[in-house]
PDB file of N, CA and C in Angstrom:
ATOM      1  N   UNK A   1     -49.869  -7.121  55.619  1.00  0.00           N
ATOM      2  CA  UNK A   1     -50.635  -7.964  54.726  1.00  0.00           C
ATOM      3  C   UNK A   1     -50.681  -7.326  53.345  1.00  0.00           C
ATOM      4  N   UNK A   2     -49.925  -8.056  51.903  1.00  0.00           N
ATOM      5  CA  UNK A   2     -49.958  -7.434  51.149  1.00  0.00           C
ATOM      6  C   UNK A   2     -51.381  -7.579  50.352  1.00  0.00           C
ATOM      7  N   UNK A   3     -52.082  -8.918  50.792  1.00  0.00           N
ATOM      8  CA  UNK A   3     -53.568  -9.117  50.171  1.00  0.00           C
ATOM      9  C   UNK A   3     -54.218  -8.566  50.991  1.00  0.00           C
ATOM     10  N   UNK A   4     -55.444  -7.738  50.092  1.00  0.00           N
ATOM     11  CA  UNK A   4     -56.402  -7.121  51.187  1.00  0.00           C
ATOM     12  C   UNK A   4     -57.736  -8.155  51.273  1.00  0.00           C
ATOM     13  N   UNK A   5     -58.160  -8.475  50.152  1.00  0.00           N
ATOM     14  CA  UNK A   5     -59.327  -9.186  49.870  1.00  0.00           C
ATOM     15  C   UNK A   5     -59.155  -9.551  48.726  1.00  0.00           C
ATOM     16  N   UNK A   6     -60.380 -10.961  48.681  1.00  0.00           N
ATOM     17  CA  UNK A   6     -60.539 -11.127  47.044  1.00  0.00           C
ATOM     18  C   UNK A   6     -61.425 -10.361  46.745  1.00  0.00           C
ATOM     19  N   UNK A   7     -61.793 -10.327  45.775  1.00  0.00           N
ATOM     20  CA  UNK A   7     -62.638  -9.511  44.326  1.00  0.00           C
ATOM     21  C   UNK A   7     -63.775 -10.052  44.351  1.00  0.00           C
ATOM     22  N   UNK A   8     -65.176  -9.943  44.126  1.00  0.00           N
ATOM     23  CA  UNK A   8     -66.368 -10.621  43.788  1.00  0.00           C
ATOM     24  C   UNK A   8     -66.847  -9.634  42.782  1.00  0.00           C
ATOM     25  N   UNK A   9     -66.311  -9.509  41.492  1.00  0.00           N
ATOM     26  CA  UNK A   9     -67.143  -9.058  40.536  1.00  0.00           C
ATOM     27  C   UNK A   9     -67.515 -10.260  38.880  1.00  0.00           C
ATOM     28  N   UNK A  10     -68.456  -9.642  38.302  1.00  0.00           N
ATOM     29  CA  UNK A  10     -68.411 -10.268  37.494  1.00  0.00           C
ATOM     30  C   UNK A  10     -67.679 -10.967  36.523  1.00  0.00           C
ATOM     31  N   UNK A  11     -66.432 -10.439  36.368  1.00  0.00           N
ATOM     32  CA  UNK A  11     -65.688 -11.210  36.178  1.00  0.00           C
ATOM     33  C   UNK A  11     -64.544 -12.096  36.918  1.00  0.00           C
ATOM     34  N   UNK A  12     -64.220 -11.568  38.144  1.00  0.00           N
ATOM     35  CA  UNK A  12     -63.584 -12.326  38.709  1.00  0.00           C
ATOM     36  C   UNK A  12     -64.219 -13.376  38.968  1.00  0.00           C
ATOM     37  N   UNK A  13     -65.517 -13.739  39.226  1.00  0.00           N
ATOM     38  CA  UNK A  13     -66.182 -15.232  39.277  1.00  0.00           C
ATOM     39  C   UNK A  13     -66.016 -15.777  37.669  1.00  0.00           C
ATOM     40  N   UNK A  14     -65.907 -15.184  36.954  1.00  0.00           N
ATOM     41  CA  UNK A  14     -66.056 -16.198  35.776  1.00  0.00           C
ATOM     42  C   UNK A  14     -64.563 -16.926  35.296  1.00  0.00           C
ATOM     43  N   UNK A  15     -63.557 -16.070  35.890  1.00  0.00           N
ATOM     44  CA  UNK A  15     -62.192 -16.244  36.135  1.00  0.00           C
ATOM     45  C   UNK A  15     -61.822 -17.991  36.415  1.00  0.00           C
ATOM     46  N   UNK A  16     -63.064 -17.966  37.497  1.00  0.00           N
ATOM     47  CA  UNK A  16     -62.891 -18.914  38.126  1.00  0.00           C
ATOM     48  C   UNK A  16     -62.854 -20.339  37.031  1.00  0.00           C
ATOM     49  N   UNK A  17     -63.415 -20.630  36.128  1.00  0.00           N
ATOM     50  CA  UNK A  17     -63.356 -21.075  35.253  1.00  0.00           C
ATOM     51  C   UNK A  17     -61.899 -21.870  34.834  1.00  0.00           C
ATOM     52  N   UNK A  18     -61.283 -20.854  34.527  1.00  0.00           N
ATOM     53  CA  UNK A  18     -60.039 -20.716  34.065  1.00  0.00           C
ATOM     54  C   UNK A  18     -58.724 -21.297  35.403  1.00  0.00           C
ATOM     55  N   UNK A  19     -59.584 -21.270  36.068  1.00  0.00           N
ATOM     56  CA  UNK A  19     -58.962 -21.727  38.021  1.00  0.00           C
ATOM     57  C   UNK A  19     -57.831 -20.203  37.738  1.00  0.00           C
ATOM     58  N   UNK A  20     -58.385 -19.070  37.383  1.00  0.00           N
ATOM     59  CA  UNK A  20     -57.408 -17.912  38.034  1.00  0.00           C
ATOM     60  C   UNK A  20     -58.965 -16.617  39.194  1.00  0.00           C
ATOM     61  N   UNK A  21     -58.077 -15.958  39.854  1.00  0.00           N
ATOM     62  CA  UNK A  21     -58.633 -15.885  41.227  1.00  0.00           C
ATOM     63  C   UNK A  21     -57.753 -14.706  41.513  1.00  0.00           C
ATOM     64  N   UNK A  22     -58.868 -13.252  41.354  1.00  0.00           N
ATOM     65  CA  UNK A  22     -58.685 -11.804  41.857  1.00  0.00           C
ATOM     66  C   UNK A  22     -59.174 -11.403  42.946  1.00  0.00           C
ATOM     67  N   UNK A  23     -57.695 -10.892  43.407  1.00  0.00           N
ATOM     68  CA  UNK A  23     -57.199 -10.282  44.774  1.00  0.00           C
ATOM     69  C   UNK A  23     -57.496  -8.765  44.783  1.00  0.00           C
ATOM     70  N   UNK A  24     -57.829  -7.661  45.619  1.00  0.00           N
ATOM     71  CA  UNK A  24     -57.317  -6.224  45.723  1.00  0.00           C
ATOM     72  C   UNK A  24     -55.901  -6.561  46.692  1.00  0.00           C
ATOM     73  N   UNK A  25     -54.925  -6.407  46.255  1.00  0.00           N
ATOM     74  CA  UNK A  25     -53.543  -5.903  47.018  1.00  0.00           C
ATOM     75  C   UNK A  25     -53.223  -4.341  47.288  1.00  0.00           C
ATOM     76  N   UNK A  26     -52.184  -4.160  48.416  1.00  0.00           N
ATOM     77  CA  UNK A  26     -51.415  -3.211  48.756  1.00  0.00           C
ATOM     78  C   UNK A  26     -50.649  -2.969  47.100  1.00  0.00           C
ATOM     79  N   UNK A  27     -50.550  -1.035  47.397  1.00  0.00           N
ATOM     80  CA  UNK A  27     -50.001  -0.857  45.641  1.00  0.00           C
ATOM     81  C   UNK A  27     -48.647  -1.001  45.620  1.00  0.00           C
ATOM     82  N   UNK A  28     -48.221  -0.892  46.816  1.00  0.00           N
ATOM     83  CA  UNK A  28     -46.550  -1.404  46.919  1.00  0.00           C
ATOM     84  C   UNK A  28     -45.981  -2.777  46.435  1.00  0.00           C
ATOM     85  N   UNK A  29     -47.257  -3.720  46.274  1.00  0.00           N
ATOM     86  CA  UNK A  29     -46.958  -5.399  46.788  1.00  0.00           C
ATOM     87  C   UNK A  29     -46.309  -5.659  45.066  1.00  0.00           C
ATOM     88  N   UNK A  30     -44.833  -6.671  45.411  1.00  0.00           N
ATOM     89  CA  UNK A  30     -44.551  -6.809  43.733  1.00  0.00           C
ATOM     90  C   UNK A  30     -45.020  -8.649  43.703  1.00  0.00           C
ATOM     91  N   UNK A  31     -44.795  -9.478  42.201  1.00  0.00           N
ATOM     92  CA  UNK A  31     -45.407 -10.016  41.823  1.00  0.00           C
ATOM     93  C   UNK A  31     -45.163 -11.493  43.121  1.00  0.00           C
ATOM     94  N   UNK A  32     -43.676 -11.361  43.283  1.00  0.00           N
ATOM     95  CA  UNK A  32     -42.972 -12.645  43.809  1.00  0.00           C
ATOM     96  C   UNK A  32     -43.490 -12.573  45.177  1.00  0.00           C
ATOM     97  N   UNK A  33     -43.721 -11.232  46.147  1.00  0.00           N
ATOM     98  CA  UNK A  33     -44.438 -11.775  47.148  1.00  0.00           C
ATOM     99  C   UNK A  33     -46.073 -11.876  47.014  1.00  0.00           C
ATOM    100  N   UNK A  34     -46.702 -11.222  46.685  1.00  0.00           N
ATOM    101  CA  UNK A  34     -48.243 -11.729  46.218  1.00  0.00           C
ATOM    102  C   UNK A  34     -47.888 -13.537  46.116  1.00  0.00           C
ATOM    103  N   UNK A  35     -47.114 -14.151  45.048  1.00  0.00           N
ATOM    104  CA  UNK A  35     -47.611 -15.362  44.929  1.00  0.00           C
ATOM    105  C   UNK A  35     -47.342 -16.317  46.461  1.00  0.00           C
ATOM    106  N   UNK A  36     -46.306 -16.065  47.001  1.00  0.00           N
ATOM    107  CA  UNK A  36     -46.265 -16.331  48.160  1.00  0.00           C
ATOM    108  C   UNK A  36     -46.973 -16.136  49.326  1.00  0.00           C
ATOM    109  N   UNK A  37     -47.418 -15.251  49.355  1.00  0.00           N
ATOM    110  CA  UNK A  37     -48.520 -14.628  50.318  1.00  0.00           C
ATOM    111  C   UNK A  37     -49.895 -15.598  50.102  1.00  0.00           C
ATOM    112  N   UNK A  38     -50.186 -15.923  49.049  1.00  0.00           N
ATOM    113  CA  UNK A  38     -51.500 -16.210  48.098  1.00  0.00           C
ATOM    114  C   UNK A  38     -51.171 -18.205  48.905  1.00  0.00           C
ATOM    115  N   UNK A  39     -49.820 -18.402  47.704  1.00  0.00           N
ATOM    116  CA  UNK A  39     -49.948 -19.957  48.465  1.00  0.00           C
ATOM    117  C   UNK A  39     -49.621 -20.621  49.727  1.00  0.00           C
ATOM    118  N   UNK A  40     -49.094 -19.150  50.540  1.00  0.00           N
ATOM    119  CA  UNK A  40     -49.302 -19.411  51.842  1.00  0.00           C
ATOM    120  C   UNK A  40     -50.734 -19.317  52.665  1.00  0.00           C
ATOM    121  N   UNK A  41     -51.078 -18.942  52.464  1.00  0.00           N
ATOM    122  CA  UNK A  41     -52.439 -18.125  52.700  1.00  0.00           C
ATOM    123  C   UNK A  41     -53.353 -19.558  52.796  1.00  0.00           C
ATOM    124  N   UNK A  42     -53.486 -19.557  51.442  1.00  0.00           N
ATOM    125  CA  UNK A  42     -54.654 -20.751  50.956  1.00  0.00           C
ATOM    126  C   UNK A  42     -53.596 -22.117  50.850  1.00  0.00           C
ATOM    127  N   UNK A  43     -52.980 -22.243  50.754  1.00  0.00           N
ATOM    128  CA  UNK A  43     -52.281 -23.867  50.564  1.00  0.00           C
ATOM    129  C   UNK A  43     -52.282 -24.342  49.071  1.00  0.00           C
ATOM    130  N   UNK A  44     -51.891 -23.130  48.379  1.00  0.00           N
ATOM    131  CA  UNK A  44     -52.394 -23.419  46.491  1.00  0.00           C
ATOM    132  C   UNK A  44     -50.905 -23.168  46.214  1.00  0.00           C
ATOM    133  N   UNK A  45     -50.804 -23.782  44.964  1.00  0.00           N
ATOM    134  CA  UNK A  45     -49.771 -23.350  43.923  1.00  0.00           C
ATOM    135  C   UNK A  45     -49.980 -22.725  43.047  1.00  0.00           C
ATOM    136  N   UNK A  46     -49.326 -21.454  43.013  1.00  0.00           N
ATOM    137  CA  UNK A  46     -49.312 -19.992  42.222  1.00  0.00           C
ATOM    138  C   UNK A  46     -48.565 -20.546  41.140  1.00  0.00           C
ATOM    139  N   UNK A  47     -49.316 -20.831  39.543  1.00  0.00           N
ATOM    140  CA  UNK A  47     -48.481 -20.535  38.875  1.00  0.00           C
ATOM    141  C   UNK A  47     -47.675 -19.458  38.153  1.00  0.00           C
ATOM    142  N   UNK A  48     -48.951 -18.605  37.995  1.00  0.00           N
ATOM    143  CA  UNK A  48     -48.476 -16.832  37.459  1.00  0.00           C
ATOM    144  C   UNK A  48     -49.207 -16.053  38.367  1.00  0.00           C
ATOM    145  N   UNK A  49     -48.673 -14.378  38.307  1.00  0.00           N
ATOM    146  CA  UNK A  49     -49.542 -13.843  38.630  1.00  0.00           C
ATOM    147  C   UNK A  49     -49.292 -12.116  37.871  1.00  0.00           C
ATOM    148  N   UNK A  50     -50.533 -11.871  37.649  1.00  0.00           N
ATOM    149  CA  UNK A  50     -51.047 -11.169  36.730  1.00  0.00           C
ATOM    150  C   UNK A  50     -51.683  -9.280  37.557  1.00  0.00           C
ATOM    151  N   UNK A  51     -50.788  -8.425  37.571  1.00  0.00           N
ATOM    152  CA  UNK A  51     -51.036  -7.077  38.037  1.00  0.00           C
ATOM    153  C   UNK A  51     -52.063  -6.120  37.466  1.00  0.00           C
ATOM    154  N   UNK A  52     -52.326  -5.445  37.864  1.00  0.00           N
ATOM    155  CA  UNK A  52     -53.093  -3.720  37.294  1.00  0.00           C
ATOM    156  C   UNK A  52     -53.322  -3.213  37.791  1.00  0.00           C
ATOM    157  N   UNK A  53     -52.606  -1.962  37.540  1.00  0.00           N
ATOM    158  CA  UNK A  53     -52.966  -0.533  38.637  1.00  0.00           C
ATOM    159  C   UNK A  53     -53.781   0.272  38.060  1.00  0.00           C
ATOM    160  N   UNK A  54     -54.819   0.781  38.990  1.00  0.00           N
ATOM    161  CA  UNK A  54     -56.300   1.779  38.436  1.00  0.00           C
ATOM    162  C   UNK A  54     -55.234   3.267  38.996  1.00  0.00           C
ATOM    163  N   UNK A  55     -56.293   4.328  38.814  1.00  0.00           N
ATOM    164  CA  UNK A  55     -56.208   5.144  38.796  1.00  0.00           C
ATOM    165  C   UNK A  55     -57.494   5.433  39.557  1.00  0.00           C
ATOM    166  N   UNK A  56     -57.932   6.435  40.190  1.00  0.00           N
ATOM    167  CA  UNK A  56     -59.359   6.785  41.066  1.00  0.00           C
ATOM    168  C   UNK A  56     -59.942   7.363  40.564  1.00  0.00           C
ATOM    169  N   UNK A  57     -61.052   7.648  40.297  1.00  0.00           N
ATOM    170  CA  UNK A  57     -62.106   7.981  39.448  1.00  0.00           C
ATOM    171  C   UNK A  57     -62.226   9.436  39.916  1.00  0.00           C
ATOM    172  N   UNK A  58     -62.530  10.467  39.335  1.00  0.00           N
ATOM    173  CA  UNK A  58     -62.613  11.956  39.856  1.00  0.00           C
ATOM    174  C   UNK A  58     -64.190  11.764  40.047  1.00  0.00           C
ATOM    175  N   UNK A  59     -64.734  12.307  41.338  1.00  0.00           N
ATOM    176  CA  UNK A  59     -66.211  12.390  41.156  1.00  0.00           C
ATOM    177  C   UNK A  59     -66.420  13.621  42.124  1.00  0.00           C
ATOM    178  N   UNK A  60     -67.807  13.753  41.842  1.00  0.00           N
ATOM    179  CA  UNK A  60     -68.026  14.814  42.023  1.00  0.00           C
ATOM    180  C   UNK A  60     -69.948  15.218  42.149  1.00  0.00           C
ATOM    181  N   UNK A  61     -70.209  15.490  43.599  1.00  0.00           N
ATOM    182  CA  UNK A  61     -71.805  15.399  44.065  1.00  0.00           C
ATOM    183  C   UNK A  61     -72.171  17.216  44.388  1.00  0.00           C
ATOM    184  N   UNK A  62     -72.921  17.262  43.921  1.00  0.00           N
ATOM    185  CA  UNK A  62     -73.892  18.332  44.141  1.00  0.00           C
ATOM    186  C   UNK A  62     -74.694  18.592  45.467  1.00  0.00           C
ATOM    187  N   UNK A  63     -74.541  19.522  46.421  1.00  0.00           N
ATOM    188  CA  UNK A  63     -75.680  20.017  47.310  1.00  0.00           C
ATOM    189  C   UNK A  63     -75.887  21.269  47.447  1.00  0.00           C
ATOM    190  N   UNK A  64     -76.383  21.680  48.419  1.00  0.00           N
ATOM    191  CA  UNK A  64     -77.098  22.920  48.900  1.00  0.00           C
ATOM    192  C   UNK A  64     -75.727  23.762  48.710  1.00  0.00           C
ATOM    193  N   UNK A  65     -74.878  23.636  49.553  1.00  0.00           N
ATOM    194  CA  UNK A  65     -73.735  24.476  49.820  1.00  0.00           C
ATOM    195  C   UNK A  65     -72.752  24.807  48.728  1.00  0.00           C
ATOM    196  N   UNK A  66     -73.279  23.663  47.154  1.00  0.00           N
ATOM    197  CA  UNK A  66     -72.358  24.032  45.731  1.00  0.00           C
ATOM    198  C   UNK A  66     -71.775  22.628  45.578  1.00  0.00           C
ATOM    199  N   UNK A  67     -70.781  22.489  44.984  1.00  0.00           N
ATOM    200  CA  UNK A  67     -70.380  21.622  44.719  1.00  0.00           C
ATOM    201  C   UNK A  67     -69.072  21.151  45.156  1.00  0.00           C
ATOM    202  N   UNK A  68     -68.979  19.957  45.374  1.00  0.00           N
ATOM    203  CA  UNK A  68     -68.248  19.229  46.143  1.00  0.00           C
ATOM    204  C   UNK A  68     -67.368  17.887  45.358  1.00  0.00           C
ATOM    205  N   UNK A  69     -66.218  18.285  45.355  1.00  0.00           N
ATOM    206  CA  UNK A  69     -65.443  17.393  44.359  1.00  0.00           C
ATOM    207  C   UNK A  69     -63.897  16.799  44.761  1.00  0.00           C
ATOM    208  N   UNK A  70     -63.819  15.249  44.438  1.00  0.00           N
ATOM    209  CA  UNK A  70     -63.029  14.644  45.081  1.00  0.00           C
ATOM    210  C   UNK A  70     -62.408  13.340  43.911  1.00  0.00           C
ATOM    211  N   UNK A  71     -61.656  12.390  44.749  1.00  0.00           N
ATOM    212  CA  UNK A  71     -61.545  11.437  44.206  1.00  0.00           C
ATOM    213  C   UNK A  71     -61.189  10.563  44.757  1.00  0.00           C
ATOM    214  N   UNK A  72     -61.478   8.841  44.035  1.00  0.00           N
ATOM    215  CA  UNK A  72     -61.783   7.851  44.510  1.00  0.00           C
ATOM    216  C   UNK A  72     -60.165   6.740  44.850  1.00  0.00           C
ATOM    217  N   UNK A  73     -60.031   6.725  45.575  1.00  0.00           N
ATOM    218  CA  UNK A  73     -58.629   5.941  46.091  1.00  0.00           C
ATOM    219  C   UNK A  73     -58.035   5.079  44.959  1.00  0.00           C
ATOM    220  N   UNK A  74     -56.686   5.040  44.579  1.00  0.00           N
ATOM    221  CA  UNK A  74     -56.191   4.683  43.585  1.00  0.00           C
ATOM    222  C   UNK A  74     -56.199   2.542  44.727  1.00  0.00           C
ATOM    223  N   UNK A  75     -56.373   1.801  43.590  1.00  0.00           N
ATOM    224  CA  UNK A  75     -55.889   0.626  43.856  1.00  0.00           C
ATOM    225  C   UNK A  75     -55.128  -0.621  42.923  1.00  0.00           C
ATOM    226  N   UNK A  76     -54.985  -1.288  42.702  1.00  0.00           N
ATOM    227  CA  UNK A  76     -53.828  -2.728  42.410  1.00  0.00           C
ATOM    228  C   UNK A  76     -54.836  -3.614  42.484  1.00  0.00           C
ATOM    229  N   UNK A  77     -54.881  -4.732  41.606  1.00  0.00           N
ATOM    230  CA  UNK A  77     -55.653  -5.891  41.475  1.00  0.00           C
ATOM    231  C   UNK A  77     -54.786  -6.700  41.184  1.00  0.00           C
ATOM    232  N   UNK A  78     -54.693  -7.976  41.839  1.00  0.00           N
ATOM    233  CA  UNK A  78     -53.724  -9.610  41.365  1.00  0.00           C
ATOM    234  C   UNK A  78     -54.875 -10.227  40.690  1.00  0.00           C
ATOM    235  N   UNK A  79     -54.471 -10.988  39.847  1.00  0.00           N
ATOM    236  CA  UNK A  79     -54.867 -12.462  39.111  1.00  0.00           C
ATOM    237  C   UNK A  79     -53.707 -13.566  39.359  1.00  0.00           C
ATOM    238  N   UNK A  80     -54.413 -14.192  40.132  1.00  0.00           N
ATOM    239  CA  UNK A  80     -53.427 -15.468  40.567  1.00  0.00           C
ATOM    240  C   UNK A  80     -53.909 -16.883  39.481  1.00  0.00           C
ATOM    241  N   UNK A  81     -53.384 -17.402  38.915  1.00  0.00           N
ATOM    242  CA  UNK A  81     -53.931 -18.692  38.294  1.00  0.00           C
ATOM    243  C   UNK A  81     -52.884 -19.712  38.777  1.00  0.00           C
ATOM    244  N   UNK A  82     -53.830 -20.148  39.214  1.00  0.00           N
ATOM    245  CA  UNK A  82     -53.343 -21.515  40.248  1.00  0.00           C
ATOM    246  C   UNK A  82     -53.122 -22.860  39.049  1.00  0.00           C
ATOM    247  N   UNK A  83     -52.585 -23.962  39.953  1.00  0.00           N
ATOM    248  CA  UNK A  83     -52.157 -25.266  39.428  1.00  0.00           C
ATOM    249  C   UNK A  83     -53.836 -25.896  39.110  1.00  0.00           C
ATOM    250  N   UNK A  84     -53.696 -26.787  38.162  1.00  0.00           N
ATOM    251  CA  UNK A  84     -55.043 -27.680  38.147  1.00  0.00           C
ATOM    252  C   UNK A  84     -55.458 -28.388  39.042  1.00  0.00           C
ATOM    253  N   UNK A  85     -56.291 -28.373  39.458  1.00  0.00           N
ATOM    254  CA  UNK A  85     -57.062 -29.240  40.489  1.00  0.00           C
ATOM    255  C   UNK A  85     -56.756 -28.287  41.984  1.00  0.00           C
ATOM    256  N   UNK A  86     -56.020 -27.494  41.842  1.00  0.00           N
ATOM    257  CA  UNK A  86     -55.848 -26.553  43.143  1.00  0.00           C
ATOM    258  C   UNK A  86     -57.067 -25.574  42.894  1.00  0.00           C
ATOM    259  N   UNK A  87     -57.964 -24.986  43.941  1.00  0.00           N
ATOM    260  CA  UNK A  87     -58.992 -24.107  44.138  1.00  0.00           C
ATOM    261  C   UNK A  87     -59.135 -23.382  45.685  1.00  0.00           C
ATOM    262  N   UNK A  88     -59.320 -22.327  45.180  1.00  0.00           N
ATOM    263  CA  UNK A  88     -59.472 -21.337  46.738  1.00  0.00           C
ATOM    264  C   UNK A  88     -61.371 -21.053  47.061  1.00  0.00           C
ATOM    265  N   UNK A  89     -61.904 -21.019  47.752  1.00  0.00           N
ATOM    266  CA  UNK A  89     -62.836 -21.169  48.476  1.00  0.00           C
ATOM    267  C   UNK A  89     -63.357 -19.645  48.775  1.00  0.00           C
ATOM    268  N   UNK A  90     -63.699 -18.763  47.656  1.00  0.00           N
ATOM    269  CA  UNK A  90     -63.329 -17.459  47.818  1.00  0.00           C
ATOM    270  C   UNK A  90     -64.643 -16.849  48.887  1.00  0.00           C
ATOM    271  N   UNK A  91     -65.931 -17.433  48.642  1.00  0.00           N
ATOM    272  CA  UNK A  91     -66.791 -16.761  49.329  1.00  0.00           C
ATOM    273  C   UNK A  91     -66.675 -16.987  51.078  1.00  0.00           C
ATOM    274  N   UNK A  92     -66.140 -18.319  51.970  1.00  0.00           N
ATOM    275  CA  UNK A  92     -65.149 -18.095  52.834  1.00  0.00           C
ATOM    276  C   UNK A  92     -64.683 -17.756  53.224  1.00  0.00           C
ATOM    277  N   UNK A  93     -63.920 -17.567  52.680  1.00  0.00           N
ATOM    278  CA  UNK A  93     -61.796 -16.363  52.675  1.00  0.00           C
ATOM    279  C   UNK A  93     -62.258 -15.118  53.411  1.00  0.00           C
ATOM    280  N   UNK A  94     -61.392 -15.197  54.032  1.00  0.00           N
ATOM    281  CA  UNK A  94     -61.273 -13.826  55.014  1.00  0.00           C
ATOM    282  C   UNK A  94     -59.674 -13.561  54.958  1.00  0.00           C
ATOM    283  N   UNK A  95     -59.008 -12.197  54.296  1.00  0.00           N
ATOM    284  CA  UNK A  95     -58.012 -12.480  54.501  1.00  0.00           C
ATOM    285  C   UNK A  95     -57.643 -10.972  55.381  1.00  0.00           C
TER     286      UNK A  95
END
């Protein structure tokens, strides 16, 4: 499965607007299967789709034993913007 989930942040709901609709993907996944995956998935037509790779945040917590320092899993985000009048049902979706 190259989609892991959709996104529920503040902006990915406002996205919605725009009828485009953020995914977390696998960091391997390239653009042509995401859109396929996406309008197989949901029954939508992918018109574009839109990548970004993070980087993991270095963090770092304090206890008794000193300090303890790590970092946060690198991930990939899709922006799919679908056809007009096509919509995905995100709070639903289980993918």
């Amino acid at each position: 499965m190259l989609i892991k989930r959709p996104r529920h942040t503040e902006k990915a709901i406002s996205l919605h607007e725009k009828n485009q609709y953020t995914f977390l993907v696998d960091k391997n996944a390239n653009k042509v299967e995401m859109k396929k995956q996406i309008a197989d998935l949901y029954n939508v037509v992918v018109l574009a789709i839109n990548t970004a790779s993070y980087r993991g945040k270095k963090v770092q917590r304090y206890t008794r034993k000193g300090v303890i320092k790590g970092q946060r899993p690198l991930y990939k985000k899709a922006i799919a913007t679908l056809r007009k009048g096509d919509m995905i049902d995100v709070q639903e979706s289980t993918v």
